[in-house]
Protein backbone atom coordinates (compact mmCIF):
# COMPACT_ATOMS: atom_id res chain seq x y z
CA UNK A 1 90.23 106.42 108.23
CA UNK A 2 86.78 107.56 106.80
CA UNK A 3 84.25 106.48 104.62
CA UNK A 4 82.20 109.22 103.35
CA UNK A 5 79.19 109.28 100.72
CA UNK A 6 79.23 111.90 98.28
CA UNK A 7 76.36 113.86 95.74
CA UNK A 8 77.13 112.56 92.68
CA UNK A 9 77.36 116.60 91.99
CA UNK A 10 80.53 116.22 93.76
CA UNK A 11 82.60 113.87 91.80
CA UNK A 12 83.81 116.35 89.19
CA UNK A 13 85.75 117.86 91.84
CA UNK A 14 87.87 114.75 92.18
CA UNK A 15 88.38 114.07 88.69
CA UNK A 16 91.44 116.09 88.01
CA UNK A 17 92.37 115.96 91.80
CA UNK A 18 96.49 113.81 91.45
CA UNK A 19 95.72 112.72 95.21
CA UNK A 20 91.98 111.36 94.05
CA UNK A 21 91.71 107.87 92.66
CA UNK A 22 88.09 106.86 90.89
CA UNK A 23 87.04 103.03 91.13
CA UNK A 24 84.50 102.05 88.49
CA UNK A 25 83.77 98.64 90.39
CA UNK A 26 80.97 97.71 87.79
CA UNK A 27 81.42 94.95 85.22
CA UNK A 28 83.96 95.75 82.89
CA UNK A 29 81.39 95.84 79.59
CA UNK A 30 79.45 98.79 81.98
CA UNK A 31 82.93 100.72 82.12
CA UNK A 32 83.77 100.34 78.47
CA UNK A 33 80.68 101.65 77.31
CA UNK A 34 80.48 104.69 79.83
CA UNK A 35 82.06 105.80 83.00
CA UNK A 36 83.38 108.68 84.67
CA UNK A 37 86.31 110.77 83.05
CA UNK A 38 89.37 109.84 84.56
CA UNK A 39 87.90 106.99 86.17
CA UNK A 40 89.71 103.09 86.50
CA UNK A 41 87.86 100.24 86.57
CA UNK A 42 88.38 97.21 89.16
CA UNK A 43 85.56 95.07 89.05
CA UNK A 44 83.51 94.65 92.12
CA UNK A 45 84.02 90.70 92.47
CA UNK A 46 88.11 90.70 92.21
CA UNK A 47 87.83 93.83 94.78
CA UNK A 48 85.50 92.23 97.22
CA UNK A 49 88.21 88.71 97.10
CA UNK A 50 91.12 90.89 97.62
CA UNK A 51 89.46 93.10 100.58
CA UNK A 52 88.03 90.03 102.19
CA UNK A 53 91.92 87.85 101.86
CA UNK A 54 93.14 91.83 103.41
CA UNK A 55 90.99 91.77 106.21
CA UNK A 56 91.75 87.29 106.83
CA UNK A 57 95.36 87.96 106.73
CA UNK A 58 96.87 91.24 105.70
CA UNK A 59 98.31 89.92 102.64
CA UNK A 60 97.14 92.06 98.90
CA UNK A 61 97.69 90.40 96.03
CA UNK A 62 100.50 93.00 92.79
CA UNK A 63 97.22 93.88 91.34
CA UNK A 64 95.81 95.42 94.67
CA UNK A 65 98.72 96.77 95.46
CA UNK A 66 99.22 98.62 91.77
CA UNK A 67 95.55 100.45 92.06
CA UNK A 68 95.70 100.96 96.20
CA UNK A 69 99.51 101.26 96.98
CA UNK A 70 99.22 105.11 98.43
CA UNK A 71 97.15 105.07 101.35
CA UNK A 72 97.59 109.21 101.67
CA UNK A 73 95.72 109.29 98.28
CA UNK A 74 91.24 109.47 98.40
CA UNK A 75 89.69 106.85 96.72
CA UNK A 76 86.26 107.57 95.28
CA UNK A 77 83.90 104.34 94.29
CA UNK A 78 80.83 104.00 92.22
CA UNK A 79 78.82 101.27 91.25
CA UNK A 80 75.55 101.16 89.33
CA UNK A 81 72.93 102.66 91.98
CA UNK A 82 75.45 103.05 94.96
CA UNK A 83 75.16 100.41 97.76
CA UNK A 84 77.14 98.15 96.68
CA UNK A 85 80.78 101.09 96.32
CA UNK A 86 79.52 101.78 100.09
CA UNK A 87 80.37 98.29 101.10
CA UNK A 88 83.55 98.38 99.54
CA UNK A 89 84.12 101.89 100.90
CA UNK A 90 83.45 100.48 104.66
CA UNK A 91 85.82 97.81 104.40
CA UNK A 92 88.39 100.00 102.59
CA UNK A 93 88.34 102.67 105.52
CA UNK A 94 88.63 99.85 108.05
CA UNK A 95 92.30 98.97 106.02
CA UNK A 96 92.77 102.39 106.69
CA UNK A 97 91.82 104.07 103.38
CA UNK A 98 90.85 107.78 102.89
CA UNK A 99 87.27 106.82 100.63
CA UNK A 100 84.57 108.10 99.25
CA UNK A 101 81.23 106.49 97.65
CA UNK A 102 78.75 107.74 95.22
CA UNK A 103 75.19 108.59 96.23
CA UNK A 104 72.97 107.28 93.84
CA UNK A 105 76.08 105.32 92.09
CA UNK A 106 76.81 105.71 88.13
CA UNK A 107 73.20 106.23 87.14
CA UNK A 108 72.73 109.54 89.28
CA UNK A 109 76.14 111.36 87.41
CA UNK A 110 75.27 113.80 84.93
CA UNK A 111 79.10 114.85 84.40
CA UNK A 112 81.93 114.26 82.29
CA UNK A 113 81.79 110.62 80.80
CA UNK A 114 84.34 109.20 78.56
């Protein structure tokens, strides 16, 4: 699969998409104070456990498997400033995930925010 960085610009596109899925993978106190319309929130440090047990030994915990069960779907990360949604994106597209990162992260969206 892909891993493919977006323009924050872009994101709006894939908020009412049903076969887009948007990770908020700050801190949870980030996501309840602002994030991106639509978006759900899985915290970067759970995520990066999970991907790391995936890529050991195949195995993904209920929780994993509730947010990341349909592997046809696009996934579409942000963090705070970016990087850190393109390392998950890498290792998500290696597990063979359709998945998309922010440029710029969070703080570069100028869209819809809940």
């Amino acid at each position: 699969m892909s891993c493919e960085m977006i323009s924050s610009r872009k994101i709006d596109y894939y908020v009412n998409d049903p076969y887009a899925v948007i990770i908020d993978i700050r801190v949870e106190e980030k996501y309840k104070k602002a994030h991106i319309k639509g978006a759900v929130n899985f915290e970067y440090e759970l995520l990066s456990t999970e991907l790391n047990r995936m890529l050991r030994n195949g195995k993904a915990s209920l929780e994993f498997r509730r947010y990341f069960g349909d592997r046809n779907k696009i996934y579409v990360f942000y963090c705070d400033k970016g990087a850190v949604s393109l390392i998950v994106c890498d290792k998500m597209s290696k597990l063979g995930y359709n998945c998309k990162s922010i440029v710029g992260g969070f703080d570069a969206y100028k869209g819809g925010m809940r």
